[in-house]
Protein backbone atom coordinates (compact mmCIF):
# COMPACT_ATOMS: atom_id res chain seq x y z
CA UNK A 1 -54.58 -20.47 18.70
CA UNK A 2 -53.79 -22.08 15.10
CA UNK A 3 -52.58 -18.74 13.84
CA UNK A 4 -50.23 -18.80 16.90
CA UNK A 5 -49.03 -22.54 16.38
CA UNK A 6 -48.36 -21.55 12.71
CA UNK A 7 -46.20 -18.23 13.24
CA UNK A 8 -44.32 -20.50 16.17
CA UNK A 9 -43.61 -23.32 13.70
CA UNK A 10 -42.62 -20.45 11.15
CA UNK A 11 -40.16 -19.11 12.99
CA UNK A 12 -38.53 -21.93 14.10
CA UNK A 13 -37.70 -23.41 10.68
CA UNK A 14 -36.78 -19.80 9.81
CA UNK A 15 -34.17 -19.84 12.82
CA UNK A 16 -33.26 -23.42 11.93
CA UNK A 17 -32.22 -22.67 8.32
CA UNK A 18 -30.48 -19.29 9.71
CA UNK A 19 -28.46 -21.49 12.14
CA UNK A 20 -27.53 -24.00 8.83
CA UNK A 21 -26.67 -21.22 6.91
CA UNK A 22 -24.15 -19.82 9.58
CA UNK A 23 -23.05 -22.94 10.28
CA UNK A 24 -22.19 -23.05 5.96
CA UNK A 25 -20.86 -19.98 5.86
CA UNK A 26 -17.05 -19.98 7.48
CA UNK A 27 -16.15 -16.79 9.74
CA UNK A 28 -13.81 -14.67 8.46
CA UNK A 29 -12.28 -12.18 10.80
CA UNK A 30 -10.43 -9.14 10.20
CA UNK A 31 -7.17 -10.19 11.03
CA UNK A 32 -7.65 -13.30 8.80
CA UNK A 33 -8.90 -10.89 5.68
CA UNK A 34 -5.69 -8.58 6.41
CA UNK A 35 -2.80 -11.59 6.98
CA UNK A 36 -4.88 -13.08 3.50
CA UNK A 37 -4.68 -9.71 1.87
CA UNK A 38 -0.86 -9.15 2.34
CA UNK A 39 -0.12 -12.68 1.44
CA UNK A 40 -1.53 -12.31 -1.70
CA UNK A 41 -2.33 -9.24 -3.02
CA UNK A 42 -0.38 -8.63 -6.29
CA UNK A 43 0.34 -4.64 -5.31
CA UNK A 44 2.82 -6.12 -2.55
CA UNK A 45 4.14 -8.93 -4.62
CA UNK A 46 5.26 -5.97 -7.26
CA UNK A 47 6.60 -3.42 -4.07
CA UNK A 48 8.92 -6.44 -2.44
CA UNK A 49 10.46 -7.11 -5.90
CA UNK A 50 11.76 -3.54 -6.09
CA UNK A 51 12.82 -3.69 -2.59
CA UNK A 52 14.79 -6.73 -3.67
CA UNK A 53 15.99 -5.15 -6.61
CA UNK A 54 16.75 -1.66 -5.02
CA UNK A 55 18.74 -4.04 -1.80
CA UNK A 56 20.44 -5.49 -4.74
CA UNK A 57 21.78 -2.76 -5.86
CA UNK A 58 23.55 -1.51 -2.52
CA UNK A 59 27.06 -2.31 -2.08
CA UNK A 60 30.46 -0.65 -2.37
CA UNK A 61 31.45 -1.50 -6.11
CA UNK A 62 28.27 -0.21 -7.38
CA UNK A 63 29.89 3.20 -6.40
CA UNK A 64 33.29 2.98 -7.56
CA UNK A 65 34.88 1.70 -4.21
CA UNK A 66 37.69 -0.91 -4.99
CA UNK A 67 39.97 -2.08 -7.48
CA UNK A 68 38.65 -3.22 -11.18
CA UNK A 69 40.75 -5.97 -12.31
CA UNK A 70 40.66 -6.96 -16.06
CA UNK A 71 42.31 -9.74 -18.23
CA UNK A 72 43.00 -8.02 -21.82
CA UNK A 73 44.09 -10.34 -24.69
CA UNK A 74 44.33 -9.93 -28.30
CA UNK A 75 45.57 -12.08 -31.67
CA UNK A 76 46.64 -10.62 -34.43
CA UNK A 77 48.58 -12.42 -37.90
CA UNK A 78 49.51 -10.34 -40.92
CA UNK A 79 50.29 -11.41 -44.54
CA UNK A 80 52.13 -9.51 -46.45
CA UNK A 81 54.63 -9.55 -49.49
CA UNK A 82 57.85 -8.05 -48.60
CA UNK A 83 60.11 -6.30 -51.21
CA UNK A 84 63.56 -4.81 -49.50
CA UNK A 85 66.22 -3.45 -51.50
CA UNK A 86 69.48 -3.01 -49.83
CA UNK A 87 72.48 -0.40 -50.67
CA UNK A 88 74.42 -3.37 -50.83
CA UNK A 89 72.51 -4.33 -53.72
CA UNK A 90 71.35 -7.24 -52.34
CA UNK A 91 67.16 -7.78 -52.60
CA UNK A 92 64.82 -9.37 -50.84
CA UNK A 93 61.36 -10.41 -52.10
CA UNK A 94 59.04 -12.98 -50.59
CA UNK A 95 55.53 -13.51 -49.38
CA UNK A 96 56.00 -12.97 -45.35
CA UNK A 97 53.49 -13.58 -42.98
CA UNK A 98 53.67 -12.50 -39.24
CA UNK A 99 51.45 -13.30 -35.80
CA UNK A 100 51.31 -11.47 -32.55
CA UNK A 101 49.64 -12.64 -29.62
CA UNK A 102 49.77 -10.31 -26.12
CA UNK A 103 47.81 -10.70 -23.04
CA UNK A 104 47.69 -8.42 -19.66
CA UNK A 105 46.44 -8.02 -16.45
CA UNK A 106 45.14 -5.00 -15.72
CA UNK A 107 44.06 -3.22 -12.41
CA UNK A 108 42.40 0.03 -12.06
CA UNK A 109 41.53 2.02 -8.67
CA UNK A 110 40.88 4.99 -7.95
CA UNK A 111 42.33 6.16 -4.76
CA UNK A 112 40.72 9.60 -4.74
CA UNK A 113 37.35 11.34 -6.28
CA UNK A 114 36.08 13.84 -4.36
CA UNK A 115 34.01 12.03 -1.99
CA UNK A 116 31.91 11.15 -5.46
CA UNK A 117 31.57 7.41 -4.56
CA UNK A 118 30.62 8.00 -0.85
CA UNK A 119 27.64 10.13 -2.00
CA UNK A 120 27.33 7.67 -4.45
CA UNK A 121 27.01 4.75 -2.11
CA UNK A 122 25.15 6.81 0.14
CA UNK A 123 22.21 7.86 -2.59
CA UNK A 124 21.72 4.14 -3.18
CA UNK A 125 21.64 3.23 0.38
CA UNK A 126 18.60 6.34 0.09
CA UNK A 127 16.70 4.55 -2.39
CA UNK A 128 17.01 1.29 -1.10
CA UNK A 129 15.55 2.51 2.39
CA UNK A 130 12.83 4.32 -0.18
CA UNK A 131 11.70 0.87 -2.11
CA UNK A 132 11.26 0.02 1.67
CA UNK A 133 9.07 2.57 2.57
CA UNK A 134 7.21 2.05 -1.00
CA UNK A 135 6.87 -1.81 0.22
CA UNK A 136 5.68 -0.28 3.52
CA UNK A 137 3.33 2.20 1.89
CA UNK A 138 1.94 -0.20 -0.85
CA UNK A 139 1.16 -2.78 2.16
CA UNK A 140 -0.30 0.63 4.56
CA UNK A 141 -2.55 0.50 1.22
CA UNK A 142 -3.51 -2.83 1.17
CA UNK A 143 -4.53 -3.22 4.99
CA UNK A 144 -6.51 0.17 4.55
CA UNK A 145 -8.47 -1.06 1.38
CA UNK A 146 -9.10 -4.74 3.15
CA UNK A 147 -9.86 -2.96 6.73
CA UNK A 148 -12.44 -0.10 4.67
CA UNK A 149 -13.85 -3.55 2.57
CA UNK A 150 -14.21 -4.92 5.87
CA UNK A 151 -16.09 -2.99 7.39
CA UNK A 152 -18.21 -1.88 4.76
CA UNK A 153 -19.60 -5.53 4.84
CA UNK A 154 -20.01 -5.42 8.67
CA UNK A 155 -21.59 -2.05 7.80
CA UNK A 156 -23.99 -3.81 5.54
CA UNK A 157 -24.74 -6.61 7.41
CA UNK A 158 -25.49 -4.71 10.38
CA UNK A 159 -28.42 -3.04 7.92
CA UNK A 160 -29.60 -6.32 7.38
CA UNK A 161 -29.35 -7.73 10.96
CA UNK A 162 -31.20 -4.30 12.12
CA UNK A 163 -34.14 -4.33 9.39
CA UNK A 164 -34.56 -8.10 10.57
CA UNK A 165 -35.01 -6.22 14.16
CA UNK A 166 -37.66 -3.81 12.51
CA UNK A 167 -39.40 -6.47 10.29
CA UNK A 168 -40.40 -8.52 13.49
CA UNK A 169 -42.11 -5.60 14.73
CA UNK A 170 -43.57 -4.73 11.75
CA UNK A 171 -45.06 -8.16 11.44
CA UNK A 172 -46.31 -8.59 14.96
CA UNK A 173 -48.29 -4.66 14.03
CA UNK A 174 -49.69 -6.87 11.06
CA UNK A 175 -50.48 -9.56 12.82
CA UNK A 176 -52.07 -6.86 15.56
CA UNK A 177 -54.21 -5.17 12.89
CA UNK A 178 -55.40 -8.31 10.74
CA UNK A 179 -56.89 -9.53 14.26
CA UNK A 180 -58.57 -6.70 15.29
CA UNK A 181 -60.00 -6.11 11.68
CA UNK A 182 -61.31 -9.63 11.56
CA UNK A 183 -62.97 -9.31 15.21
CA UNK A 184 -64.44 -5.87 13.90
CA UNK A 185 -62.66 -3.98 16.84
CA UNK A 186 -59.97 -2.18 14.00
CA UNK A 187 -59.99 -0.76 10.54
CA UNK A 188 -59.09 -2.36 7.18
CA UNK A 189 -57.10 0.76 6.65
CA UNK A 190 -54.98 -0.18 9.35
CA UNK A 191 -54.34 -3.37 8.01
CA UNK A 192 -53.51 -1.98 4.87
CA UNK A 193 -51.15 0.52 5.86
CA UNK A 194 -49.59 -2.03 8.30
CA UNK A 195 -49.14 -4.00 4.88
CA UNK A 196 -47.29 -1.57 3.24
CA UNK A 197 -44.92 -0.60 5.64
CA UNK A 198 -44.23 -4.04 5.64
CA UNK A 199 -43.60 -4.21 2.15
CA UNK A 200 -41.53 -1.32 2.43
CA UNK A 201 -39.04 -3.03 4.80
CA UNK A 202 -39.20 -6.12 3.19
CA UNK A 203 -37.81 -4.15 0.10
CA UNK A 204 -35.48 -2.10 1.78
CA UNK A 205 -34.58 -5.38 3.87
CA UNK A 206 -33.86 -7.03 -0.08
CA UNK A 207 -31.77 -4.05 -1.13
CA UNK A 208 -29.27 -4.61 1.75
CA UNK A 209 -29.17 -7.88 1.06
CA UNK A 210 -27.90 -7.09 -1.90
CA UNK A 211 -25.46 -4.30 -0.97
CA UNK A 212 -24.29 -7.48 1.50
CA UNK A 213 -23.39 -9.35 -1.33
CA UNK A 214 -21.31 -6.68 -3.63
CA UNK A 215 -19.32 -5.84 -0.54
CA UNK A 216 -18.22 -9.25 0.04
CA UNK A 217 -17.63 -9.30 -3.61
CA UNK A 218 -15.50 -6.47 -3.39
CA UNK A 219 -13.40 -7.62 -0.10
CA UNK A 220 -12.98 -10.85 -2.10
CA UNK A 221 -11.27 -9.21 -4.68
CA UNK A 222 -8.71 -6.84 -2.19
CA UNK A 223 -7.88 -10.03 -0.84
CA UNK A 224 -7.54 -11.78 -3.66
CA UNK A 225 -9.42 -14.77 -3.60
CA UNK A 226 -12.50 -16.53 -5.29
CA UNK A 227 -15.26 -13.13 -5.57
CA UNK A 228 -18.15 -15.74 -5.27
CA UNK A 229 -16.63 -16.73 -1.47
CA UNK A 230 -19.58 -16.63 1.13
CA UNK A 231 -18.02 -15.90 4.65
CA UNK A 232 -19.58 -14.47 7.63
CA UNK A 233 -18.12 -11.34 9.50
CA UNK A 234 -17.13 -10.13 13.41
CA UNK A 235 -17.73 -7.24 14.93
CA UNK A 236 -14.58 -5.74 15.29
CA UNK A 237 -14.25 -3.85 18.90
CA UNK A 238 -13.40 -0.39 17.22
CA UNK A 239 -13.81 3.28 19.42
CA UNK A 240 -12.66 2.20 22.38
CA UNK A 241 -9.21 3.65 22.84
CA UNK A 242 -8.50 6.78 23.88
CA UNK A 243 -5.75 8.64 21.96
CA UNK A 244 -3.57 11.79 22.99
CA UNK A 245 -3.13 13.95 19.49
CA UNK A 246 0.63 15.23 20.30
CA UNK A 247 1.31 11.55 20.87
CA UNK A 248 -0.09 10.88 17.43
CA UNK A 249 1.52 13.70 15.93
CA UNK A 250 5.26 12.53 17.16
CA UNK A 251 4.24 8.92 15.63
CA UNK A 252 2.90 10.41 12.33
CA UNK A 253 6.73 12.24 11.98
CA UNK A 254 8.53 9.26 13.09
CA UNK A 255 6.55 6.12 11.21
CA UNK A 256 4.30 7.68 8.38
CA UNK A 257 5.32 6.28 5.21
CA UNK A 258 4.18 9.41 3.49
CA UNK A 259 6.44 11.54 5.25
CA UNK A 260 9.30 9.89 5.62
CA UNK A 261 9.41 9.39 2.01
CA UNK A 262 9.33 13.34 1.62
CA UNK A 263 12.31 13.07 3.59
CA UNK A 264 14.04 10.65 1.66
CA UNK A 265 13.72 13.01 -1.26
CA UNK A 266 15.30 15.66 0.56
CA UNK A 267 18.46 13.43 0.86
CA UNK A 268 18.52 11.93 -2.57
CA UNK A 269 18.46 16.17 -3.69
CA UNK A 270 21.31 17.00 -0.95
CA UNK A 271 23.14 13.82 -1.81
CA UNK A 272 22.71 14.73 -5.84
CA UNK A 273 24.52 18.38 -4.77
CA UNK A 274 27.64 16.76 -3.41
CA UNK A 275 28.13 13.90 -6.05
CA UNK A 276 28.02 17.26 -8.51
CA UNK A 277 30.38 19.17 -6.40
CA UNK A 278 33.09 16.37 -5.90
CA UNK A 279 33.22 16.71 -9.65
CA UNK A 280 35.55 20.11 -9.41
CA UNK A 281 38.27 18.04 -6.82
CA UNK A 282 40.66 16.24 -8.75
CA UNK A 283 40.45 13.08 -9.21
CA UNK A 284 43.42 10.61 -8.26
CA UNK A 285 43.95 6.83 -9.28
CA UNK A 286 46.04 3.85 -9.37
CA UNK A 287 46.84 1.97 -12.23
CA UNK A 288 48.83 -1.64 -12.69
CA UNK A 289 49.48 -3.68 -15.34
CA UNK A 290 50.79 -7.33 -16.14
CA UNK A 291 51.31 -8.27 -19.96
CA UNK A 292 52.94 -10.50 -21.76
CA UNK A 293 53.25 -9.86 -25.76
CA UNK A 294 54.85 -12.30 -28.35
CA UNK A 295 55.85 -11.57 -32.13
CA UNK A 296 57.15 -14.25 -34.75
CA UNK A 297 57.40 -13.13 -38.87
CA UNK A 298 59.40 -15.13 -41.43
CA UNK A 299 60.01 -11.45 -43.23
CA UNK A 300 62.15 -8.37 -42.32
CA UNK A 301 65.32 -8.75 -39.64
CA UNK A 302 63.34 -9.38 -36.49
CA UNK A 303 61.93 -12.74 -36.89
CA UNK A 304 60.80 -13.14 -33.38
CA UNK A 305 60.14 -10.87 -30.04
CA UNK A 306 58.57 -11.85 -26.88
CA UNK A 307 58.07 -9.29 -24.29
CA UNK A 308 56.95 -9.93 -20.51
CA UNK A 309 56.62 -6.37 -18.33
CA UNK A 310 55.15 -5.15 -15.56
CA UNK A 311 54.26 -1.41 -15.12
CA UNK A 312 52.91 0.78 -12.34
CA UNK A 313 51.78 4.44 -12.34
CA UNK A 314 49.00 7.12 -10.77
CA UNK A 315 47.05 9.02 -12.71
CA UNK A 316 45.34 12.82 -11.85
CA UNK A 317 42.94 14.35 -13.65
CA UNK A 318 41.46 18.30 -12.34
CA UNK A 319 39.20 19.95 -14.89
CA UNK A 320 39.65 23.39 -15.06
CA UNK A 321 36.87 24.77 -17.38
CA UNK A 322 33.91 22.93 -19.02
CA UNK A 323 31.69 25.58 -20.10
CA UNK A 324 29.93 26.05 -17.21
CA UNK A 325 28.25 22.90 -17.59
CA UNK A 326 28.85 21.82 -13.99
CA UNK A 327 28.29 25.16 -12.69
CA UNK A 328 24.52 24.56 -14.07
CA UNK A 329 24.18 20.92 -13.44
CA UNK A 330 25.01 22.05 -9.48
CA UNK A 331 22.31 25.40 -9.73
CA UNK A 332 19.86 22.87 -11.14
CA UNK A 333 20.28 19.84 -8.53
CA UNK A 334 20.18 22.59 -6.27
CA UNK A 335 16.28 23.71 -7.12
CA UNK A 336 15.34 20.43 -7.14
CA UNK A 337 16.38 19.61 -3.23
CA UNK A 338 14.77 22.98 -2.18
CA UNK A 339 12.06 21.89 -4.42
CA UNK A 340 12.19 18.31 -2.91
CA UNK A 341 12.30 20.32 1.05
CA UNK A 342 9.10 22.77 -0.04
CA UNK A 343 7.23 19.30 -0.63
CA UNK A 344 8.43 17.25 2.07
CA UNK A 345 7.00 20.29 4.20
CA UNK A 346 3.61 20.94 2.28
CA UNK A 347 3.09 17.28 2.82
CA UNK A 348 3.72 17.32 6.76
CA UNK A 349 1.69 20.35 6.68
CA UNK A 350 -1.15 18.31 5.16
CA UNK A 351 -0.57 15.00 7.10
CA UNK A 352 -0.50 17.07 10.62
CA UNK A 353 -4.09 19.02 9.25
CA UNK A 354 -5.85 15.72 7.86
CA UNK A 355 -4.43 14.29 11.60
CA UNK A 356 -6.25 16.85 13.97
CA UNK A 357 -9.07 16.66 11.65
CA UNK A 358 -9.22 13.10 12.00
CA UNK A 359 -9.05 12.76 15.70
CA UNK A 360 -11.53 15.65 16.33
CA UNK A 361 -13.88 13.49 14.20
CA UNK A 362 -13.20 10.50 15.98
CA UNK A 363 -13.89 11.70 19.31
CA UNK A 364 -16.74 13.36 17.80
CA UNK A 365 -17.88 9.68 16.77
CA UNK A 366 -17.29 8.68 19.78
CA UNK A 367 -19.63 10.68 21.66
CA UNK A 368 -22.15 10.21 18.84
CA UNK A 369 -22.14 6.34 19.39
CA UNK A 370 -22.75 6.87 22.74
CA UNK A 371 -26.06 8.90 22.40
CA UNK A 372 -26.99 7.08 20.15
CA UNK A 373 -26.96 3.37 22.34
CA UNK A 374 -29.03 5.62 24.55
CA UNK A 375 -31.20 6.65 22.06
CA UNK A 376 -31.94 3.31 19.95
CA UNK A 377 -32.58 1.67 23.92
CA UNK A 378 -34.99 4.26 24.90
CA UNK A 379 -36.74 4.18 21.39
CA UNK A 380 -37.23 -0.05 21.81
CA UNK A 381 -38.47 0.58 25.16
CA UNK A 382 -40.76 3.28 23.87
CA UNK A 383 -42.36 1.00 20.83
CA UNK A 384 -42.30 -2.51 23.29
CA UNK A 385 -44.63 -0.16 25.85
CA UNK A 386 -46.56 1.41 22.56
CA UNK A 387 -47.11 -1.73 21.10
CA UNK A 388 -48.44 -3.56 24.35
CA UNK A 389 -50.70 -0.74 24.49
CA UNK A 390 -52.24 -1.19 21.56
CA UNK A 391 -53.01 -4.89 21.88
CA UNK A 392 -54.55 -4.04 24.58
CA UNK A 393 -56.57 -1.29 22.91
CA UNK A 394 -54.80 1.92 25.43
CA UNK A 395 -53.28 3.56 22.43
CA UNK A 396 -54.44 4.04 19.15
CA UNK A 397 -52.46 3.09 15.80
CA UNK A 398 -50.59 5.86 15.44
CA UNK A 399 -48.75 6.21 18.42
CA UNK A 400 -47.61 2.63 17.48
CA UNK A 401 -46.61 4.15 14.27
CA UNK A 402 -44.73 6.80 15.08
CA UNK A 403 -43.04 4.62 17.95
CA UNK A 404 -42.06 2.25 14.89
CA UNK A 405 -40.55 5.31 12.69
CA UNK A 406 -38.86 6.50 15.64
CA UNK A 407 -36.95 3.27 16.79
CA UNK A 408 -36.30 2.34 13.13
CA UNK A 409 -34.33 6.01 12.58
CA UNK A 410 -32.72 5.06 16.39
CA UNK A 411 -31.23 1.53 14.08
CA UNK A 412 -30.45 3.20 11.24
CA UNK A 413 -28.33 6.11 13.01
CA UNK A 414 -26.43 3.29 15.49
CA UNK A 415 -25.31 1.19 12.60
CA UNK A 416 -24.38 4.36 10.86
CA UNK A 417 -22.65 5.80 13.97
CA UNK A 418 -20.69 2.42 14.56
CA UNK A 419 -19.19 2.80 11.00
CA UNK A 420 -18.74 6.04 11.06
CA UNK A 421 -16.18 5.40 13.82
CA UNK A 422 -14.58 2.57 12.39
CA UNK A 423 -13.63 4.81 9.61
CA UNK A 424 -12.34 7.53 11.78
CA UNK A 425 -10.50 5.72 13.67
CA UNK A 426 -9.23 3.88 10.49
CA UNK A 427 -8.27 7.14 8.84
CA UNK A 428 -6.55 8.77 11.95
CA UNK A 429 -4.38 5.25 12.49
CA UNK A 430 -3.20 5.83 8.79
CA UNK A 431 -2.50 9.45 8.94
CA UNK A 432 -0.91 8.48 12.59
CA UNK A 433 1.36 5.66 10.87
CA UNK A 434 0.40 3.22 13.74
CA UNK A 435 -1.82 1.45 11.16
CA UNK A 436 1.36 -1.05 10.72
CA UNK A 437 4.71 -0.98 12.42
């Protein structure tokens, strides 16, 4: 009866400084690590200030649209010594000196190039909508490192919370087998080998503990807060939608960041080909001008000009021949689109494979985690019956044994099975581009 008061008492300060510890420890859920995580994480501070910059750069005048206006002014003075001699025989000779300011107003458009500048604007509208999709991708990569972190400390956790499970058992079999050795109705043997496979849970039990820690270390760092933070974790409900894989597949081709990237680089390569062939149109503009020019000299017969004009004009330029240098330049942007369309399509090729890969495993997880619920309730049934039994001396140690190794494989492939799926699923809403809209 004392032995029994003491294991009660036991156990009750053990649940009592579990429950303090819980109630130190704040919960952090998922959604929580992944809103932290995109509010800090440097790799999406760095992807929205090329967005920004790449928005920036968008707008007509970047590509040649409009009319450049320019004031132009200049200053000039002279010295000089002036020596004339006339057929009249008169001469001149002094030290002259002579200063010439002008100014104008200049405006420059060009009225016609081609269609350069439309391709123009167009390729930077292209890689502004790319920084976008690199903002998109770089915060697809942060969500998928802070969901993986995640639930590689549920993962580990769950190891701990199901050796817990297993060490209670293990205990109550050492408590079983010190009795009956001490009554003389069991073996020391038994009590030794109940020993060590308690030792050998109590170590595995530490080394989990320990993998605990160093996940929440590293999920800590994706999010980008203090690595020594102490948090405890939910159970997210993963595996329990049902997903169609031509459903997927028409998501993947209209959202995936990957993809639509590839496609991106298809334009910027047929957008490159038409900026090079507007180059053999000719090229039409507009040019206007406003200037005003002075001139005062103490030496020569002018001694003062001033000079206010206005003058208007177009301009055409059409080259001809340039060595074939254009002629290449076009062959060349030409390789790189079809170059830019073979990976677009080796990549959707890849993304749709890695897709129906990733949803056969998940519904192969699935159906895994099911059998296994079965399987880790029938194997605690089994050992609860077994280990009745043996208090009551109607089975001998080893069935207990075995019943032990049998529901603590049951554990260990249902936490593995849980995680398993968390990843699938995790991997097929990346590959799906669902992961974030």
């Amino acid at each position: 009866m004392d032995h029994l008061v003491k294991k009660l008492t036991f156990l009750l300060v053990l649940m009592a400084s579990q429950v303090g510890l819980i109630w130190a420890q704040p919960v952090l859920t998922l959604s929580e690590a992944i809103d932290t995580a995109l509010v800090r994480n440097l790799t999406i501070t760095v992807a929205e200030m090329g967005e920004e910059a790449a928005q920036r750069g968008v707008y007509r005048s970047a590509a040649g649209f409009g009319p450049q206006l320019s004031l132009n002014g200049n200053f000039n003075t002279t010295l000089n010594n002036v020596n004339q001699n006339f057929i009249d025989g008169r001469n001149l000779s002094r030290f002259g000196r002579a200063f010439a300011p002008n100014i104008a107003l200049v405006l420059d458009w060009t009225l016609y190039d081609g269609g350069r500048m439309q391709a123009i604007l167009d390729r930077l509208k292209v890689l502004g909508e790319t920084a976008s999709l690199d903002k998109r991708l770089a915060m697809q990569n942060v969500v998928m490192a802070t969901m993986d972190a995640y639930y590689e400390v549920v993962f580990q956790a769950s190891r701990v919370a199901y050796l817990e499970t297993i060490i209670a058992y293990y205990e109550e079999r050492l408590d079983i087998t010190e009795e009956r050795w001490q009554v003389g109705r069991g073996s020391k043997l038994d009590f030794l080998q109940a020993r060590t496979d308690l030792n050998a849970q109590l170590a595995e039990r530490s080394l989990a503990q320990g993998e605990l820690l160093t996940a929440k270390i590293a999920l800590n760092g994706v999010m980008n807060v203090p690595l020594d933070r102490d948090f405890q974790t939910t159970v997210p409900d993963r595996g329990q939608t049902v997903y169609d894989l031509d459903e997927l597949k028409e998501q993947a081709r209209l959202t995936n960041p990957v993809l639509l990237r590839g496609a991106r680089m298809e334009a910027l390569g047929r957008l490159a080909e038409v900026e090079l062939a507007a180059a053999r149109k000719p090229q039409v503009g507009f040019r206007g001008q406003a200037g005003y020019s002075y001139l005062n000299t103490n030496a020569g017969f002018l001694l003062s000009n001033q000079n206010a004009a206005l003058t208007l004009g177009l301009s055409a330029r059409w080259s001809i021949y340039d060595g074939q240098h254009l002629k290449r330049s076009e062959e060349i942007a030409h390789l790189l689109t079809e170059q830019a369309t073979v990976q677009k399509n080796s990549t959707e090729q890849a993304v749709m494979t890695d897709l129906m890969i990733a949803f056969n495993r998940y519904e192969s997880d699935r159906e895994q985690l099911a059998f296994e619920n079965e399987n880790s309730a029938l194997a605690e049934e089994n050992l609860t019956i077994s280990a009745e039994k043996f208090k009551l001396g109607a089975s001998t140690i080893l069935e207990v044994i075995e019943a032990q190794r049998s529901y603590d494989i049951a554990l260990n492939r249902l936490v593995d099975a849980e995680h398993n799926l968390r990843l699938s699923e995790l991997d097929l809403l990346v590959l799906s581009g669902s992961l974030i809209q």
